[in-house]
Protein backbone atom coordinates (compact mmCIF):
# COMPACT_ATOMS: atom_id res chain seq x y z
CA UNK A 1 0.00 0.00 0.00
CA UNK A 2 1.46 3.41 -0.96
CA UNK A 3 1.34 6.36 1.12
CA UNK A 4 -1.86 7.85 -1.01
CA UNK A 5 -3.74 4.76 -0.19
CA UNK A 6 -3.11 4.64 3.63
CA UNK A 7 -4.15 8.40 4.00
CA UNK A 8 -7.40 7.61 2.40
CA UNK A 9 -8.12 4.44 4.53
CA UNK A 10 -7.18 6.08 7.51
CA UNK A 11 -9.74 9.06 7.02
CA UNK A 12 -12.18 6.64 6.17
CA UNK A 13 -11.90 4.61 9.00
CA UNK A 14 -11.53 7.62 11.56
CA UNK A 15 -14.59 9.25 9.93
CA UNK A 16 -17.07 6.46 9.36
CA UNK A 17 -16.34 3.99 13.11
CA UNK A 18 -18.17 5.15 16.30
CA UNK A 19 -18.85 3.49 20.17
CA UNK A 20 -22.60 2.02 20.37
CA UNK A 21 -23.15 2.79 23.66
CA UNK A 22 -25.59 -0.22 24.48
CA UNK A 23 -22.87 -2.59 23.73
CA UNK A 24 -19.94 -0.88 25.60
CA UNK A 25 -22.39 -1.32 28.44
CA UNK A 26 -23.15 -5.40 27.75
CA UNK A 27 -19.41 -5.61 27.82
CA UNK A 28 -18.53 -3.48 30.81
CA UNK A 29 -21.08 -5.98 32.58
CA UNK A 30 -19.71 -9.01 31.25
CA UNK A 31 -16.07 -8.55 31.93
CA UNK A 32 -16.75 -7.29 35.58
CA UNK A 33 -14.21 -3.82 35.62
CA UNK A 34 -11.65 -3.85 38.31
CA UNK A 35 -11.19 -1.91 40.61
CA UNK A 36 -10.41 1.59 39.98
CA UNK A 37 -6.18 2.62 40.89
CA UNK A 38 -5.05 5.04 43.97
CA UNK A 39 -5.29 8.67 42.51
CA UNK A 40 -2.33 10.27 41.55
CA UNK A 41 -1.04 13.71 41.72
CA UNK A 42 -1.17 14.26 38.59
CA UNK A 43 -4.53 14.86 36.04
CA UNK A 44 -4.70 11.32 33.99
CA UNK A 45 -5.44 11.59 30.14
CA UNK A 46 -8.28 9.03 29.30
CA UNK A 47 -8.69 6.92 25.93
CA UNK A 48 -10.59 4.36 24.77
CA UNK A 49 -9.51 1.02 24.33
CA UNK A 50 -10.87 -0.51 20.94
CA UNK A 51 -10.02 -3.58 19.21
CA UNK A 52 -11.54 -2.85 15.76
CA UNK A 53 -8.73 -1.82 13.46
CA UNK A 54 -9.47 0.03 10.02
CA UNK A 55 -9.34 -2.32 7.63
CA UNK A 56 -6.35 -2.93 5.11
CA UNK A 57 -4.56 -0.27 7.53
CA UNK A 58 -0.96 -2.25 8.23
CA UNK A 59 0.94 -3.12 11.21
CA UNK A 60 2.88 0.22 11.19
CA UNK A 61 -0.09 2.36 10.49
CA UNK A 62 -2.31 4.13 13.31
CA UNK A 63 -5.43 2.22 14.81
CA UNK A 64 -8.59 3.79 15.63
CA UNK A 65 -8.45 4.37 18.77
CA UNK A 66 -10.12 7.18 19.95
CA UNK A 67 -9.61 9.38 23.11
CA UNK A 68 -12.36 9.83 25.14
CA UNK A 69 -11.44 13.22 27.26
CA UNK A 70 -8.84 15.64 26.46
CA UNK A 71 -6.61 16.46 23.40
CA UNK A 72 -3.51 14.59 23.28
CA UNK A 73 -0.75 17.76 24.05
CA UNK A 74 0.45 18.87 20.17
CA UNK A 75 4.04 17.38 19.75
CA UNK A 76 5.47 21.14 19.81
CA UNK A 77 3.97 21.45 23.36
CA UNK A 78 5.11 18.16 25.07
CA UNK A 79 8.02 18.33 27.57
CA UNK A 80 11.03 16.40 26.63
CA UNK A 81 11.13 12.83 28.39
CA UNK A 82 14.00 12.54 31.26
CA UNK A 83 14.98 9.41 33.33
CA UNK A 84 13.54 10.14 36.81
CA UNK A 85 10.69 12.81 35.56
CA UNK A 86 7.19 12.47 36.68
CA UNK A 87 4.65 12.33 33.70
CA UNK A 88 1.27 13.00 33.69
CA UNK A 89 -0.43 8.92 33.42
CA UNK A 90 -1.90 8.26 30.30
CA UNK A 91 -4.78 5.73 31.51
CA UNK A 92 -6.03 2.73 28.97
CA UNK A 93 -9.67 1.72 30.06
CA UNK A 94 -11.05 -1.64 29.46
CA UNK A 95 -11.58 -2.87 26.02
CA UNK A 96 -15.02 -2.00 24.64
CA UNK A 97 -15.80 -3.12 21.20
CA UNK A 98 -16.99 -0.32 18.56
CA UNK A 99 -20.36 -0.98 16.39
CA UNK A 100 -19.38 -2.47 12.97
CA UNK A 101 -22.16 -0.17 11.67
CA UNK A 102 -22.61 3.08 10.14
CA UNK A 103 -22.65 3.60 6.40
CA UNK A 104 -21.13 0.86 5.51
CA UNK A 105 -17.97 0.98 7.18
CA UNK A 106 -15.78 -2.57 6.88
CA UNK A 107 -13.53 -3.14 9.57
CA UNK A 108 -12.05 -6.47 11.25
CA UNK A 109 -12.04 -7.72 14.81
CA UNK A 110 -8.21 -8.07 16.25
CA UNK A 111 -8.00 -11.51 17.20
CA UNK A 112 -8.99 -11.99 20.95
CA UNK A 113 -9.56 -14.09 23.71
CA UNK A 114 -11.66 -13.46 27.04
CA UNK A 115 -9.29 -15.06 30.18
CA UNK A 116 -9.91 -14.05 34.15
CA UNK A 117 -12.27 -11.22 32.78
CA UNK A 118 -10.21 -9.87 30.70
CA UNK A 119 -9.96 -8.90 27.11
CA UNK A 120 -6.14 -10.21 25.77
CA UNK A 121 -6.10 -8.85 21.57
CA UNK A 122 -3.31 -9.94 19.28
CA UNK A 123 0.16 -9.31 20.41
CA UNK A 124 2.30 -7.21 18.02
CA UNK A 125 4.75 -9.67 19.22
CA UNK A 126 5.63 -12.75 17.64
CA UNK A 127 7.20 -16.08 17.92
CA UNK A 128 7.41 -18.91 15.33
CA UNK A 129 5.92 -22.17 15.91
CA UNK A 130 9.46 -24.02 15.98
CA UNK A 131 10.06 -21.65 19.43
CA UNK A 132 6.93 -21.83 21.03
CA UNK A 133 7.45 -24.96 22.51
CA UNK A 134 10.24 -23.59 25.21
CA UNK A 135 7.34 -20.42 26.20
CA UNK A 136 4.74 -22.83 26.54
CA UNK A 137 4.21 -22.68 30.52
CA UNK A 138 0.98 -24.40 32.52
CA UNK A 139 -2.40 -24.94 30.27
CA UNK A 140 -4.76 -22.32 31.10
CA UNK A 141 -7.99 -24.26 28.91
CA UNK A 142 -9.30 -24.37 25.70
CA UNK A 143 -11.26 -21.24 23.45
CA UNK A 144 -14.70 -21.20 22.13
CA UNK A 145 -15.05 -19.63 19.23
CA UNK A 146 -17.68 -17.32 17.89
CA UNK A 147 -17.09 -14.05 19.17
CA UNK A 148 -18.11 -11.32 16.43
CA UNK A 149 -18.44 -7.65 16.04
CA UNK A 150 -22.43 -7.82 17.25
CA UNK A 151 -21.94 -10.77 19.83
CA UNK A 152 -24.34 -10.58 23.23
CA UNK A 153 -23.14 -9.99 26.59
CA UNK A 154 -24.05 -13.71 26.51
CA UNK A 155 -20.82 -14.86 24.32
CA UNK A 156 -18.97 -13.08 26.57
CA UNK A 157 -18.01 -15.53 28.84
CA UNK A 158 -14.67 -17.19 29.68
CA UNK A 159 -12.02 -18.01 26.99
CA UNK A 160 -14.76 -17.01 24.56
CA UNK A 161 -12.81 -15.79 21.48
CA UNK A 162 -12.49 -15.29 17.57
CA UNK A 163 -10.04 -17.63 16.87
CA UNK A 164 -11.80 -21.14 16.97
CA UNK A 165 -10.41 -23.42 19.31
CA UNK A 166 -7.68 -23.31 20.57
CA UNK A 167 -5.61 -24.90 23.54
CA UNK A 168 -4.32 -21.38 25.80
CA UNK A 169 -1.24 -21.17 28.19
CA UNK A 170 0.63 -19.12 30.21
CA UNK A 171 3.54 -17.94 28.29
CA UNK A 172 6.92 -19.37 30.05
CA UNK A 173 8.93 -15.82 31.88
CA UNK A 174 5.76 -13.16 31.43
CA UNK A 175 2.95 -12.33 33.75
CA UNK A 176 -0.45 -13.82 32.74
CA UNK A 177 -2.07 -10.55 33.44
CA UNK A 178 0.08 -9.19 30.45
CA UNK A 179 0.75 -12.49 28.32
CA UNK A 180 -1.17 -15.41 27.05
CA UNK A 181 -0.61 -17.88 24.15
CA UNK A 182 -2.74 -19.78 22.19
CA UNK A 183 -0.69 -23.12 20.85
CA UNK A 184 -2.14 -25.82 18.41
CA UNK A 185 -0.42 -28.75 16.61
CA UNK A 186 -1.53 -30.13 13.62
CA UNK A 187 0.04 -32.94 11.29
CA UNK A 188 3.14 -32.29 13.31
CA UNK A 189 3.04 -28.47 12.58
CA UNK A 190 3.10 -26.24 15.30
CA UNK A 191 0.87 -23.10 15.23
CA UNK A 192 1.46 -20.29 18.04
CA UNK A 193 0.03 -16.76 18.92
CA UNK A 194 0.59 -14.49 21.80
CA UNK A 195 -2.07 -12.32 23.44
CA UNK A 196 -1.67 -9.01 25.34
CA UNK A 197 -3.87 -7.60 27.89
CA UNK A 198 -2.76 -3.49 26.55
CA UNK A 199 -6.02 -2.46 28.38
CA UNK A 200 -7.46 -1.45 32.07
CA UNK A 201 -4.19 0.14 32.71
CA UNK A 202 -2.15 3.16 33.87
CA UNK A 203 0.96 4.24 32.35
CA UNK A 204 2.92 6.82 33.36
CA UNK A 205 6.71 5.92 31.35
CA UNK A 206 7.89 3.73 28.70
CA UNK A 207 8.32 1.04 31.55
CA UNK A 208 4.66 0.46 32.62
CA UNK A 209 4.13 -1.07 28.91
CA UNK A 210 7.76 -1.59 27.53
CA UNK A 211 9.26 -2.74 30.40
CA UNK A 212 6.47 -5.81 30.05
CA UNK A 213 8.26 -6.89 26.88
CA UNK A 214 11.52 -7.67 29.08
CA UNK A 215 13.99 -5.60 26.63
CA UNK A 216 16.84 -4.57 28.78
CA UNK A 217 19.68 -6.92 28.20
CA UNK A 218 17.42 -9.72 26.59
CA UNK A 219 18.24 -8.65 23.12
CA UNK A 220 20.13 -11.46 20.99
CA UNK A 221 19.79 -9.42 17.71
CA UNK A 222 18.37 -6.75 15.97
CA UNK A 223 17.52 -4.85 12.72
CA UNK A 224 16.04 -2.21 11.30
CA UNK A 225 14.16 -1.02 8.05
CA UNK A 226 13.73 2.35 6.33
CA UNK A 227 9.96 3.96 5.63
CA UNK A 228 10.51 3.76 2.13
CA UNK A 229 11.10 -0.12 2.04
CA UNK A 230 8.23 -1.29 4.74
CA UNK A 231 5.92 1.04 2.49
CA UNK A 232 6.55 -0.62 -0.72
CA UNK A 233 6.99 -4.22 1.07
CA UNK A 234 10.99 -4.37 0.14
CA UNK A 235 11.57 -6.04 3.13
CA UNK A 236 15.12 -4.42 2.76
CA UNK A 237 16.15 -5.56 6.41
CA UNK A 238 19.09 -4.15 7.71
CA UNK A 239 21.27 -5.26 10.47
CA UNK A 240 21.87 -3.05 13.98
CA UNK A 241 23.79 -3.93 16.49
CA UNK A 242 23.26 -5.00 19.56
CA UNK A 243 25.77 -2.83 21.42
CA UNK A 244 25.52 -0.16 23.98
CA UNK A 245 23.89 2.42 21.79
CA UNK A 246 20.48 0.35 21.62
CA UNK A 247 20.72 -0.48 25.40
CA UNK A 248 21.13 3.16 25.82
CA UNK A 249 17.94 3.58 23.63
CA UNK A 250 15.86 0.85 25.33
CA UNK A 251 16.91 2.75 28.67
CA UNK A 252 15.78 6.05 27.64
CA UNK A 253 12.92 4.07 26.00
CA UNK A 254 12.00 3.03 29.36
CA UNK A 255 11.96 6.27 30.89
CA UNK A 256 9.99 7.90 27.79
CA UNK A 257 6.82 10.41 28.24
CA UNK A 258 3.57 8.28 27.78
CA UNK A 259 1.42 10.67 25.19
CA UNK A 260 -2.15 9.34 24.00
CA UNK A 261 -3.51 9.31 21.13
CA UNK A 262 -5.93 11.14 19.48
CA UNK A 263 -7.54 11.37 15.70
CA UNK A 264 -4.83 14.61 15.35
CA UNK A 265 -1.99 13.41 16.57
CA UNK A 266 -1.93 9.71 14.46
CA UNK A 267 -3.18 11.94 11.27
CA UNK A 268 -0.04 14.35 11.79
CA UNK A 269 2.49 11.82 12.49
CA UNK A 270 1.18 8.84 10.41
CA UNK A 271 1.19 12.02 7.00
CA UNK A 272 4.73 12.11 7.32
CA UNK A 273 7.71 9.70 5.87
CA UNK A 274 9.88 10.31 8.64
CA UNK A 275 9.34 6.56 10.06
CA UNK A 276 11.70 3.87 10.61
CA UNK A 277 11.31 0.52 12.02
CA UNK A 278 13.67 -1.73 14.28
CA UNK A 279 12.89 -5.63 14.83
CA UNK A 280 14.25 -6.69 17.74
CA UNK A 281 14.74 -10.62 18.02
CA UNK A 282 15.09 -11.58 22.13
CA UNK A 283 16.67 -14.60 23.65
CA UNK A 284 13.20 -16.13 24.51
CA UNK A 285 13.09 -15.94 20.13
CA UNK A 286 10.03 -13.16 20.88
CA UNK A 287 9.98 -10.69 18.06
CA UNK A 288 8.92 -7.17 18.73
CA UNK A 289 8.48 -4.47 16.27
CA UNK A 290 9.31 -0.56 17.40
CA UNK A 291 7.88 2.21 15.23
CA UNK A 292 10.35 5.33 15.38
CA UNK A 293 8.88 8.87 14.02
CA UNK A 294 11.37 11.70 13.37
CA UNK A 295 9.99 13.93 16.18
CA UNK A 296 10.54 12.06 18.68
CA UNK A 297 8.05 9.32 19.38
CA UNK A 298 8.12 5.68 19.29
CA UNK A 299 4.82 3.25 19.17
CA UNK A 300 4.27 -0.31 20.18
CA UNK A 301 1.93 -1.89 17.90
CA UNK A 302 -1.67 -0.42 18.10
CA UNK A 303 -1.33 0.16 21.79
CA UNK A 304 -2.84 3.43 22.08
CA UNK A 305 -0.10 5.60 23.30
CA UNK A 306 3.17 7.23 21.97
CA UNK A 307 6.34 7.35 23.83
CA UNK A 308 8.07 10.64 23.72
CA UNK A 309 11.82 10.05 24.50
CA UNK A 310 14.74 12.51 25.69
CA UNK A 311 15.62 14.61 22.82
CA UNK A 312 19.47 13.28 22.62
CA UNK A 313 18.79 9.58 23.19
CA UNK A 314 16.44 9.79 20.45
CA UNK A 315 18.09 11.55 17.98
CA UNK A 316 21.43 9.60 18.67
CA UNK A 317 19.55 6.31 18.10
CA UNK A 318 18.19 7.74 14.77
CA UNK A 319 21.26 9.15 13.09
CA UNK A 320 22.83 5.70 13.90
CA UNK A 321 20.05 4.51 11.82
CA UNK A 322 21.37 5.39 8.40
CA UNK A 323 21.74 3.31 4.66
């Protein structure tokens, strides 16, 4: 998909998807919401968790999820991200699921499985099937299938899901309140997924969602890719090191400025070419993708929330990243 193309999905997706209120009420009742946090000092910045994605809208480009109070703070506005600094949280509500209606818009359902309560959508990390085997921890039971866009609150019940069956287990070194993975075998070939729970939470640095991924000093090898070659699927890989200048990234990483989302915000940043992407391989064989933007940001997947880093780390990091 060219950079034409993605604009005009994007707008179309923004524009045409909206919350039916009668079903983010079934669901609220159905998944039983936790209990709220301790208030902080500081004012939190509330967005809605959705897992409908836009659709023909790639890994790399922005989901739909929309804030539900306040504007994101413009990227000329934010403060710059320092290890130590106290943020402002940027709080993640419990999934709700978006009505597939209104004029015709299509959109498709990120994979997902109901476990303790909880909704856990497709990870945007990965593992092949040949690796699972050494993350597979204790069972946790078996999915039903059938979840849809216009399920009842009935359907809703535990390890419902939109992936068929599937056996689910813990996931060997992560929390199950973050991780899951669904693992089948057939004719001797091994099919895996992982799940994340990236909702009902607070973050207030890089750490409260990064930190889950278990970066620091787990990476066995990385690369990266320019815009210009994930755009027109080159796949032109290239290597990067792992040395002290991307532990000195993940660190600042870490410590970044949570910023949400917003309509705005993904428009801006998503209409430029200044991207690049790193692939980071771990020594558990988990792959995770980082989306880099020239100003300053990085992404995780279509977790709704950008991670504004310390000016020099980030532009340190970048300039390495050169053909």
């Amino acid at each position: 998909m060219n950079e034409e193309q993605f604009k005009r999905n994007y707008k179309k997706a923004v524009n045409h998807m909206k919350t039916n209120e009668q079903m983010k009420k079934r669901i609220e009742q159905t998944l039983n919401t936790q209990q709220q946090k301790p208030k902080r000092q500081h004012k939190p910045l509330y967005i809605a968790a959705s897992v409908v994605i836009a659709a023909s809208i790639g890994l790399a480009a922005p989901s739909v999820w929309q804030q539900v109070k306040g504007p994101a703070t413009p990227v000329t506005q934010m403060a710059q991200g320092t290890p130590g600094a106290s943020f402002d949280p940027v709080v993640i509500p419990k999934t709700e699921l978006p009505d597939a209606k209104g004029n015709g818009a299509m959109a498709n359902m990120l994979q997902l499985v109901v476990y303790q309560g909880n909704v856990y959508t497709q990870s945007p990390t990965t593992i092949d099937g040949a690796d699972a085997l050494a993350l597979r921890g204790e069972k946790l039971g078996t999915t039903k299938g059938g979840i849809h866009e216009l399920s009842s609150q009935e359907q809703y019940t535990e390890l419902a899901s939109n992936i068929g069956e599937a056996d689910i287990y813990a996931v060997n070194g992560y929390d199950t309140n973050f991780r899951i993975m669904s693992y089948t075998e057939i004719d001797g070939q091994v099919y895996a997924q992982l799940f994340d729970q990236n909702n009902g939470i607070t973050i207030t640095s890089g750490s409260d969602l990064i930190g889950k991924l278990h970066l620091e000093g787990k990476v066995a090898s990385a690369q990266w890719e320019t815009f210009a070659s994930w755009n027109n699927g080159l796949q032109q890989l290239q290597p990067l090191a792992a040395d002290g200048s991307l532990d000195s990234f993940i660190s600042a990483l870490y410590a970044a400025k949570p910023v949400a989302t917003s309509p705005e915000l993904e428009e801006h940043l998503y209409g430029q070419q200044d991207r690049k992407m790193i692939y980071l391989t771990l020594e558990d064989k988990t792959k995770v993708q980082l989306v880099l933007f020239g100003e300053g940001l990085v992404r995780y997947g279509n977790v709704p929330v950008f991670f504004e880093m310390e000016k020099g780390a980030f532009r340190a990091f970048w300039n390495n990243l050169s053909e």
